[in-house]
N, C-alpha and C. Protein backbone atom coordinates (compact mmCIF):
# COMPACT_ATOMS: atom_id res chain seq x y z
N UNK A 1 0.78 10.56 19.61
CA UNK A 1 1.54 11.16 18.52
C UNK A 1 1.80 10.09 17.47
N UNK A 2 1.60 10.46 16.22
CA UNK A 2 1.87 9.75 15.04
C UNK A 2 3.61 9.44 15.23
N UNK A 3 3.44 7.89 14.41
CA UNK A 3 4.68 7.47 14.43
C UNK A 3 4.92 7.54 13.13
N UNK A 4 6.33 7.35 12.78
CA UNK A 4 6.75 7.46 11.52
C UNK A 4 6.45 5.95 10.18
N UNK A 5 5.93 5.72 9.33
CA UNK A 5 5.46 4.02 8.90
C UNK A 5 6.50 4.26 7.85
N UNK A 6 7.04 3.22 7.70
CA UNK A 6 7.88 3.31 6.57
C UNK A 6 7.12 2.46 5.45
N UNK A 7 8.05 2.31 4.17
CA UNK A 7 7.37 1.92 2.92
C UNK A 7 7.23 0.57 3.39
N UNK A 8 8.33 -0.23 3.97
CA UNK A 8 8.23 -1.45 4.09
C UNK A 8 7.25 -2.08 5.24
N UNK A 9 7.17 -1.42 6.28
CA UNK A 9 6.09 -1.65 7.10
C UNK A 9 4.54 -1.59 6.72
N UNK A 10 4.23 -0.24 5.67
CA UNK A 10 2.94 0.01 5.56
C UNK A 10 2.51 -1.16 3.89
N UNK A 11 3.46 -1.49 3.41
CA UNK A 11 3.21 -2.92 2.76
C UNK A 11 2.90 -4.02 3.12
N UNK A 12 3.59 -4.48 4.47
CA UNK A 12 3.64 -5.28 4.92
C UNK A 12 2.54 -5.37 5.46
N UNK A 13 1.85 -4.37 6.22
CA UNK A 13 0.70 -4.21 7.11
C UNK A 13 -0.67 -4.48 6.11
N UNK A 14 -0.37 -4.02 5.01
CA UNK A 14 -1.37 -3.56 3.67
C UNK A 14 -1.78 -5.15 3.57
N UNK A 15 -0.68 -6.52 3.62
CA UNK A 15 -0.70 -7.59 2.92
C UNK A 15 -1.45 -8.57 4.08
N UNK A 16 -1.62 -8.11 5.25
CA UNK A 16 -2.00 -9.25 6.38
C UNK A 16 -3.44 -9.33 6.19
N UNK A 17 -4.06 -10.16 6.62
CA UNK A 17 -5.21 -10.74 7.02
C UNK A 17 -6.10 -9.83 8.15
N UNK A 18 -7.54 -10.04 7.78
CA UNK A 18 -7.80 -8.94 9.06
C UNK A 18 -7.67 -9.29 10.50
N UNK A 19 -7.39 -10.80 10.39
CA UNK A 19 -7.40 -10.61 11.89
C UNK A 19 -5.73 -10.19 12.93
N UNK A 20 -4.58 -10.49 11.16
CA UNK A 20 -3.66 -9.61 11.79
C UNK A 20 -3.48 -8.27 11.64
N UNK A 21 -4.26 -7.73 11.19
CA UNK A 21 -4.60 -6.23 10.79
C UNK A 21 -4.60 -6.37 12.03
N UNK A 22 -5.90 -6.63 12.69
CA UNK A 22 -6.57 -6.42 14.00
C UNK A 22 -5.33 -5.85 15.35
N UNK A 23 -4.40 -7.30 15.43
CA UNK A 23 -3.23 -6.84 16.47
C UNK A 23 -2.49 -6.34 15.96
N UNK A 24 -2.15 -5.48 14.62
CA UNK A 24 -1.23 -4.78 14.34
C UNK A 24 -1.98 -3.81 14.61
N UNK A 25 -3.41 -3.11 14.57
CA UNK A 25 -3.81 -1.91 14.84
C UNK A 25 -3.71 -1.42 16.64
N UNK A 26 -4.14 -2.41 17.32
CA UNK A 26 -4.02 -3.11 18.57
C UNK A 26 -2.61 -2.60 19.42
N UNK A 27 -2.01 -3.34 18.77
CA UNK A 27 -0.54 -2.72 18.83
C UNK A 27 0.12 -0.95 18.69
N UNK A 28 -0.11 -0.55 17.51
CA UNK A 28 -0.04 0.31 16.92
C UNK A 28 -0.43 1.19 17.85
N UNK A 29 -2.18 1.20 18.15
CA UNK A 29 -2.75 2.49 18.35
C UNK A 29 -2.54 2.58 19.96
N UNK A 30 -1.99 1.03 20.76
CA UNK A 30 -1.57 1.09 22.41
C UNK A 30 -0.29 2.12 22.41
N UNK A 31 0.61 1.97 21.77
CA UNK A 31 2.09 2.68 21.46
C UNK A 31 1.85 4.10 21.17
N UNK A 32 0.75 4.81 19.83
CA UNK A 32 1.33 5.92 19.36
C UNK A 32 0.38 6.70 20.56
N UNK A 33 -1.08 5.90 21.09
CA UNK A 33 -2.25 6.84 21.62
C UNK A 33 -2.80 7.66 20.96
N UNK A 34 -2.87 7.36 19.12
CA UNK A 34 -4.22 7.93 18.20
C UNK A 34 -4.17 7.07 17.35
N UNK A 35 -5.60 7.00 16.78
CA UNK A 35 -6.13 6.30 15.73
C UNK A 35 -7.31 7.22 14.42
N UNK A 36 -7.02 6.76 13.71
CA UNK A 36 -7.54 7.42 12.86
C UNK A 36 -8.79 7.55 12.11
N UNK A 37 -9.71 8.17 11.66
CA UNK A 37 -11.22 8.28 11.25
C UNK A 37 -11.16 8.66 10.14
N UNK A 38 -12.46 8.90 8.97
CA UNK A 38 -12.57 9.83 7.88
C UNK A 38 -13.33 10.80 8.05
N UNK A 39 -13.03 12.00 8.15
CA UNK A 39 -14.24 13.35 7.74
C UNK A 39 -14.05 13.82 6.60
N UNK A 40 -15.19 14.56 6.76
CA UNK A 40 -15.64 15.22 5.51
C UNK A 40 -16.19 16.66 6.32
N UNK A 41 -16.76 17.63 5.47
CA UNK A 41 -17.63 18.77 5.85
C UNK A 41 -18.89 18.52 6.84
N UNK A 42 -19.42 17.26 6.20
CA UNK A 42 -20.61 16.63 7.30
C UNK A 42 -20.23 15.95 8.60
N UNK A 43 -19.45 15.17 8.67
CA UNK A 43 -18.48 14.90 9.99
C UNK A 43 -17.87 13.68 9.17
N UNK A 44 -17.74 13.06 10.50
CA UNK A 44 -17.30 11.50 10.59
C UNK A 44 -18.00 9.92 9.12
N UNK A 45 -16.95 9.66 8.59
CA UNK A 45 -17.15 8.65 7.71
C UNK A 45 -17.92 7.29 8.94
N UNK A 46 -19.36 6.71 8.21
CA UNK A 46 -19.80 5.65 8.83
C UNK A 46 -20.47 4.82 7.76
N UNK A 47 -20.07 3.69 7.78
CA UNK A 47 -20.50 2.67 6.73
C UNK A 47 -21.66 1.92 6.99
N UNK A 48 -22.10 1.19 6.46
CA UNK A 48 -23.24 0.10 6.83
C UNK A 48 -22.46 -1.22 5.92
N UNK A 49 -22.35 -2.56 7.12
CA UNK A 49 -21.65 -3.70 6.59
C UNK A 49 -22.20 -4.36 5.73
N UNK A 50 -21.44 -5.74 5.22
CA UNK A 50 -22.50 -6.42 4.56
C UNK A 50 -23.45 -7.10 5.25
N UNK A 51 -23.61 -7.46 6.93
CA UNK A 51 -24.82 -7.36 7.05
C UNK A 51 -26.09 -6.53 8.06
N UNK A 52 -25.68 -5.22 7.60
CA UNK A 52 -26.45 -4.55 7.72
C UNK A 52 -25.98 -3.83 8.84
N UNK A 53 -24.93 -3.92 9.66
CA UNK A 53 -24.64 -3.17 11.25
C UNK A 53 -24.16 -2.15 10.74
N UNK A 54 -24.11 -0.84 11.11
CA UNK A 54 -23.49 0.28 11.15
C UNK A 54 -21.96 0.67 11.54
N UNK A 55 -20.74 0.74 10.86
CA UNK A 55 -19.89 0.29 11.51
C UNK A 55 -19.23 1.86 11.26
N UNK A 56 -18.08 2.26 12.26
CA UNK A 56 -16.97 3.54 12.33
C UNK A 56 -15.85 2.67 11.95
N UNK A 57 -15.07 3.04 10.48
CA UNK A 57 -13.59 2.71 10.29
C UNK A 57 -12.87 3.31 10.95
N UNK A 58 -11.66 2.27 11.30
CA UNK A 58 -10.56 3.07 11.97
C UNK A 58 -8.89 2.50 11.34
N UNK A 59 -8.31 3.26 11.47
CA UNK A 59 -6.87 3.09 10.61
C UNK A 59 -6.05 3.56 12.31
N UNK A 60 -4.51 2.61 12.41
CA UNK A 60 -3.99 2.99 13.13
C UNK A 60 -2.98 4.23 12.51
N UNK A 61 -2.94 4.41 11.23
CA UNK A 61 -2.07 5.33 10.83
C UNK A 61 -2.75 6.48 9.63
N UNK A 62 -2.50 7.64 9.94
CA UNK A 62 -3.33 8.46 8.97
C UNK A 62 -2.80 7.86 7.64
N UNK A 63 -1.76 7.12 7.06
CA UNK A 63 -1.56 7.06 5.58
C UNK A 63 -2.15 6.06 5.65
N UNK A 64 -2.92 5.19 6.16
CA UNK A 64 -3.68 4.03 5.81
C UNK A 64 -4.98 4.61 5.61
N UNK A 65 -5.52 5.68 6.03
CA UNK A 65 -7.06 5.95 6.13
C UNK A 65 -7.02 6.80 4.74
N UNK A 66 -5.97 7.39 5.04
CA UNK A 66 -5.74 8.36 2.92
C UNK A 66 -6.04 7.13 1.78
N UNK A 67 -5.11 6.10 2.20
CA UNK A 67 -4.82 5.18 1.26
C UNK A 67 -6.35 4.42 0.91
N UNK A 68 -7.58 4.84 2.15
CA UNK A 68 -8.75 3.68 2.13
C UNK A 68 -9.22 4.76 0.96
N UNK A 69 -9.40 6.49 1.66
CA UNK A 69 -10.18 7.59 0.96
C UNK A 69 -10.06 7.38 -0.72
N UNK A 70 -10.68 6.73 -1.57
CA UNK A 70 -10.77 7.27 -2.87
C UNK A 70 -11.91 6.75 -3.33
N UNK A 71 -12.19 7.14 -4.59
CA UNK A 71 -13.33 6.83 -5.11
C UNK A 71 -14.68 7.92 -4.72
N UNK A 72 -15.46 7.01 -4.33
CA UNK A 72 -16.87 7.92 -3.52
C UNK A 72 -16.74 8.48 -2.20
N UNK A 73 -15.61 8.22 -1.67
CA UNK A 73 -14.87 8.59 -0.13
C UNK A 73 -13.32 9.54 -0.47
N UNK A 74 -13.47 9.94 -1.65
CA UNK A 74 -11.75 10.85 -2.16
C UNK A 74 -12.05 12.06 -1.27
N UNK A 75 -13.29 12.70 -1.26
CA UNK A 75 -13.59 13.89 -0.02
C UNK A 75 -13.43 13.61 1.33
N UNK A 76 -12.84 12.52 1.40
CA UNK A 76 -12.56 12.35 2.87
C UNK A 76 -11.44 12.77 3.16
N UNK A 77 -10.78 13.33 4.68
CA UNK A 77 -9.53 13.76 4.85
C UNK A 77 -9.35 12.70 6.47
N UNK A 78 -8.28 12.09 7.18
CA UNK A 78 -8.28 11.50 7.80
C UNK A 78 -8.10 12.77 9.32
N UNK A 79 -8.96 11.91 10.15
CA UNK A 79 -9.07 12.62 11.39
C UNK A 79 -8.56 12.16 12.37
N UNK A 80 -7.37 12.84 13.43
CA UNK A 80 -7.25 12.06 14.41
C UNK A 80 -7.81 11.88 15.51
N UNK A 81 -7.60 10.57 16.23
CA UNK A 81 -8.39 10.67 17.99
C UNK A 81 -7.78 10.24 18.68
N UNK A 82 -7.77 10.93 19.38
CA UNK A 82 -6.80 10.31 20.98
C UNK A 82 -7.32 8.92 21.01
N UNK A 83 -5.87 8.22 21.88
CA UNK A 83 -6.81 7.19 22.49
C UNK A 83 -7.02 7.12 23.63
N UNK A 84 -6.67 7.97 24.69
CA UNK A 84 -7.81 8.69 25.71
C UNK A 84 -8.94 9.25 25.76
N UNK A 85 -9.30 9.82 24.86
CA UNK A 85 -10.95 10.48 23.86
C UNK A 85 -11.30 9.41 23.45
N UNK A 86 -10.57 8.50 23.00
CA UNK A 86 -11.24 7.22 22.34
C UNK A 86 -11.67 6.19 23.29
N UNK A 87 -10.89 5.92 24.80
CA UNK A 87 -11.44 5.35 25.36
C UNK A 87 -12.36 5.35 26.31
N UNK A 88 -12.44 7.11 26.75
CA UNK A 88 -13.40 7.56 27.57
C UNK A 88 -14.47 8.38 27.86
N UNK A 89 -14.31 8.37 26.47
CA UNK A 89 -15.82 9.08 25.41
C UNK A 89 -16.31 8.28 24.32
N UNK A 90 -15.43 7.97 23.51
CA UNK A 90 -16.31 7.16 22.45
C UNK A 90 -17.01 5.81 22.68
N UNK A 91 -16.23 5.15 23.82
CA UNK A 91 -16.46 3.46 23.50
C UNK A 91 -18.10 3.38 23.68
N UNK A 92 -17.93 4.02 24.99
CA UNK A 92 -19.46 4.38 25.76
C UNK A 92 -20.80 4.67 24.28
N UNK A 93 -20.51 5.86 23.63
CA UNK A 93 -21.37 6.46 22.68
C UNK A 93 -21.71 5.76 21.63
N UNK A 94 -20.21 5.07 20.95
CA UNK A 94 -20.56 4.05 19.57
C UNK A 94 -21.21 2.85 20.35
N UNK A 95 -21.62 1.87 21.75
CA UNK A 95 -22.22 1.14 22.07
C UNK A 95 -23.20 1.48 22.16
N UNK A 96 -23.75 2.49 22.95
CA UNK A 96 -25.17 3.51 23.01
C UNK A 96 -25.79 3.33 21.93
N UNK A 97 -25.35 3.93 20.33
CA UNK A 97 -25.70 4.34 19.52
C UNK A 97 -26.16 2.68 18.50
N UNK A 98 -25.51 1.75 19.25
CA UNK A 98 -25.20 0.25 18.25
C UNK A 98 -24.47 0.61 17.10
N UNK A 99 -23.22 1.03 17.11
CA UNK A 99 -22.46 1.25 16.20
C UNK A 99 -20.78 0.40 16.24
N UNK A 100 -20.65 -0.65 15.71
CA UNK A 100 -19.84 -1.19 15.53
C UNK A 100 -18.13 -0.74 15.13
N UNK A 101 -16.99 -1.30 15.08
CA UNK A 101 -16.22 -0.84 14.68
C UNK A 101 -15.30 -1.50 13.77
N UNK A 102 -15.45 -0.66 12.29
CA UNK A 102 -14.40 -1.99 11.52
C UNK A 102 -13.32 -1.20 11.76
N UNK A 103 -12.21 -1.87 11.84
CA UNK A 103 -10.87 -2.18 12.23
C UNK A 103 -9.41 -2.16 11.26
N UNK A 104 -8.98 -0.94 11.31
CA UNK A 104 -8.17 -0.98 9.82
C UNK A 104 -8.64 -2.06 8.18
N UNK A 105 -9.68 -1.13 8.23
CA UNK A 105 -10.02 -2.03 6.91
C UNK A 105 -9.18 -1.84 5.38
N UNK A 106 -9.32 -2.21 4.73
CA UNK A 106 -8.71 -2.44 3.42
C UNK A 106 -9.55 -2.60 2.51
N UNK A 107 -9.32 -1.91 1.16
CA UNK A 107 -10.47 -2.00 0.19
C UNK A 107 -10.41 -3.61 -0.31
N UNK A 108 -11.61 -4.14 -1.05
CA UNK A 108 -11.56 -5.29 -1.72
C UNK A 108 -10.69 -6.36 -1.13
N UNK A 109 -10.53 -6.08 0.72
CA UNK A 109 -10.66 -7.67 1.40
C UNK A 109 -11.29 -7.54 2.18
N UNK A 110 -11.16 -9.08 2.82
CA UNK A 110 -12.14 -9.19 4.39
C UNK A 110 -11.52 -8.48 5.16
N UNK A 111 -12.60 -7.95 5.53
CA UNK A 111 -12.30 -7.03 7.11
C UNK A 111 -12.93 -7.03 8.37
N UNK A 112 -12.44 -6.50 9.32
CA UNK A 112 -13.08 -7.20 10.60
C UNK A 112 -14.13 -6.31 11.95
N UNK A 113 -14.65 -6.70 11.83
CA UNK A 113 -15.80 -5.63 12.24
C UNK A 113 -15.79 -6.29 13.91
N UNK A 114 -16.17 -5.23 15.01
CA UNK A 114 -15.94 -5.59 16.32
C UNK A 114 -17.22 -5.02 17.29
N UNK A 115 -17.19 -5.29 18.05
CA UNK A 115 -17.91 -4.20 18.83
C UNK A 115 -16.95 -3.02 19.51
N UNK A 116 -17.44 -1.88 19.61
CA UNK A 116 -16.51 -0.72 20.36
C UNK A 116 -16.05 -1.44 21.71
N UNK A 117 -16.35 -2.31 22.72
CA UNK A 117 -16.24 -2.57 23.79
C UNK A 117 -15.13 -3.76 23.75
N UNK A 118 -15.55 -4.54 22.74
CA UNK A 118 -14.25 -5.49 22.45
C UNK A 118 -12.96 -4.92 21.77
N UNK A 119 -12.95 -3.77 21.70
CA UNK A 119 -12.12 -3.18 20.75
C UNK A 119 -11.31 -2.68 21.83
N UNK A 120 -12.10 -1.71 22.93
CA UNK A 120 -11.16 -1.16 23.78
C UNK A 120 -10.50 -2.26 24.94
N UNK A 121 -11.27 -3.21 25.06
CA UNK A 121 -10.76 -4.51 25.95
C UNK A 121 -9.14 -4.97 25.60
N UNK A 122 -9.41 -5.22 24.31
CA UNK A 122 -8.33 -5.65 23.47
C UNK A 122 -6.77 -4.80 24.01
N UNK A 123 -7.50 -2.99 23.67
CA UNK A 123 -6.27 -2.21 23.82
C UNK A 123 -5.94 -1.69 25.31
N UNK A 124 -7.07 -1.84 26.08
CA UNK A 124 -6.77 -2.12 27.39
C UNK A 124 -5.74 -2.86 28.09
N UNK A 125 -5.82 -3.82 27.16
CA UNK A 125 -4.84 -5.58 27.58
C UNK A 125 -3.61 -5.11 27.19
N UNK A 126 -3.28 -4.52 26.16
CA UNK A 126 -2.06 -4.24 25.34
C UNK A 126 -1.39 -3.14 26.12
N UNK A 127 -2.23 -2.10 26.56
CA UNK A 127 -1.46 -1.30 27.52
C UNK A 127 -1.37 -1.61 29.13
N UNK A 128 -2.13 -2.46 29.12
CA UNK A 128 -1.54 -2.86 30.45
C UNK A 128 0.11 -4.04 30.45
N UNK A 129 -0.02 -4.41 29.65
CA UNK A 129 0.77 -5.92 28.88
C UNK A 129 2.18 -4.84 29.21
N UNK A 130 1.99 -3.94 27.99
CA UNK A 130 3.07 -3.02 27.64
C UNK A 130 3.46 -1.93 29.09
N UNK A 131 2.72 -2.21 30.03
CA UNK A 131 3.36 -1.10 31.34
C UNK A 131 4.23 -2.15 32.39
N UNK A 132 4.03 -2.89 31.89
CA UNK A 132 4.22 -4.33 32.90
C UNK A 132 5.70 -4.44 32.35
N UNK A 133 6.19 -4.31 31.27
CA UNK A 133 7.37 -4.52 30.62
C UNK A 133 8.59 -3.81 30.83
């Protein structure tokens, strides 16, 4: 379930670096259990990086994936996914497929591109971290 972001959080989040993007999404998407995609009528938004890998964006919060949608992507509407669907259907398929995952990206900065398998490792760790507590 979506959590509530306030103005000051989703600024704050807007201003980090990708690799603290990274554990704030990390974080984020262990706690609410969805993360977010772009569709359209054709499906799922998928990019090609700058060098050349095929990557699936993901936003831990639907107002971050609105906030990516404009321009040549304004037809996008943000989609949610479990992160049970996400971890026991997708990780498998976007590795299959060699499809990478950028990681709450942000327009016009660096952003951080992963493999699906390091991605769920990551949030694996975080929910185990967080049951332990």
């Amino acid at each position: 379930m979506s959590y509530e972001l306030t103005d000051t959080e989703r600024n704050g989040a807007m201003n980090l670096n990708a690799e603290y993007r990274y554990d704030h999404f990390v974080m984020k998407v262990a706690r609410s259990g969805e993360l977010w995609a772009l569709k359209d009528e054709s499906g799922l938004l998928f990019l090609t990086a700058d060098e050349g890998e095929n990557c699936l964006p993901v936003w831990p919060h639907e107002d971050y994936a609105k906030a990516w949608a404009t321009g040549d992507f304004a037809n996008y509407q943000p989609q949610s996914i479990t992160l049970a669907i996400w971890l026991e259907r997708w990780i498998d398929g976007l590795t299959q497929d060699n499809i990478s995952v950028a990681v709450f990206p942000i327009q016009d900065q660096e952003n951080l591109i992963v493999e699906s398998a390091e991605l769920a490792d990551a949030i694996n760790k975080k929910l185990a971290m967080d049951s332990q507590a």
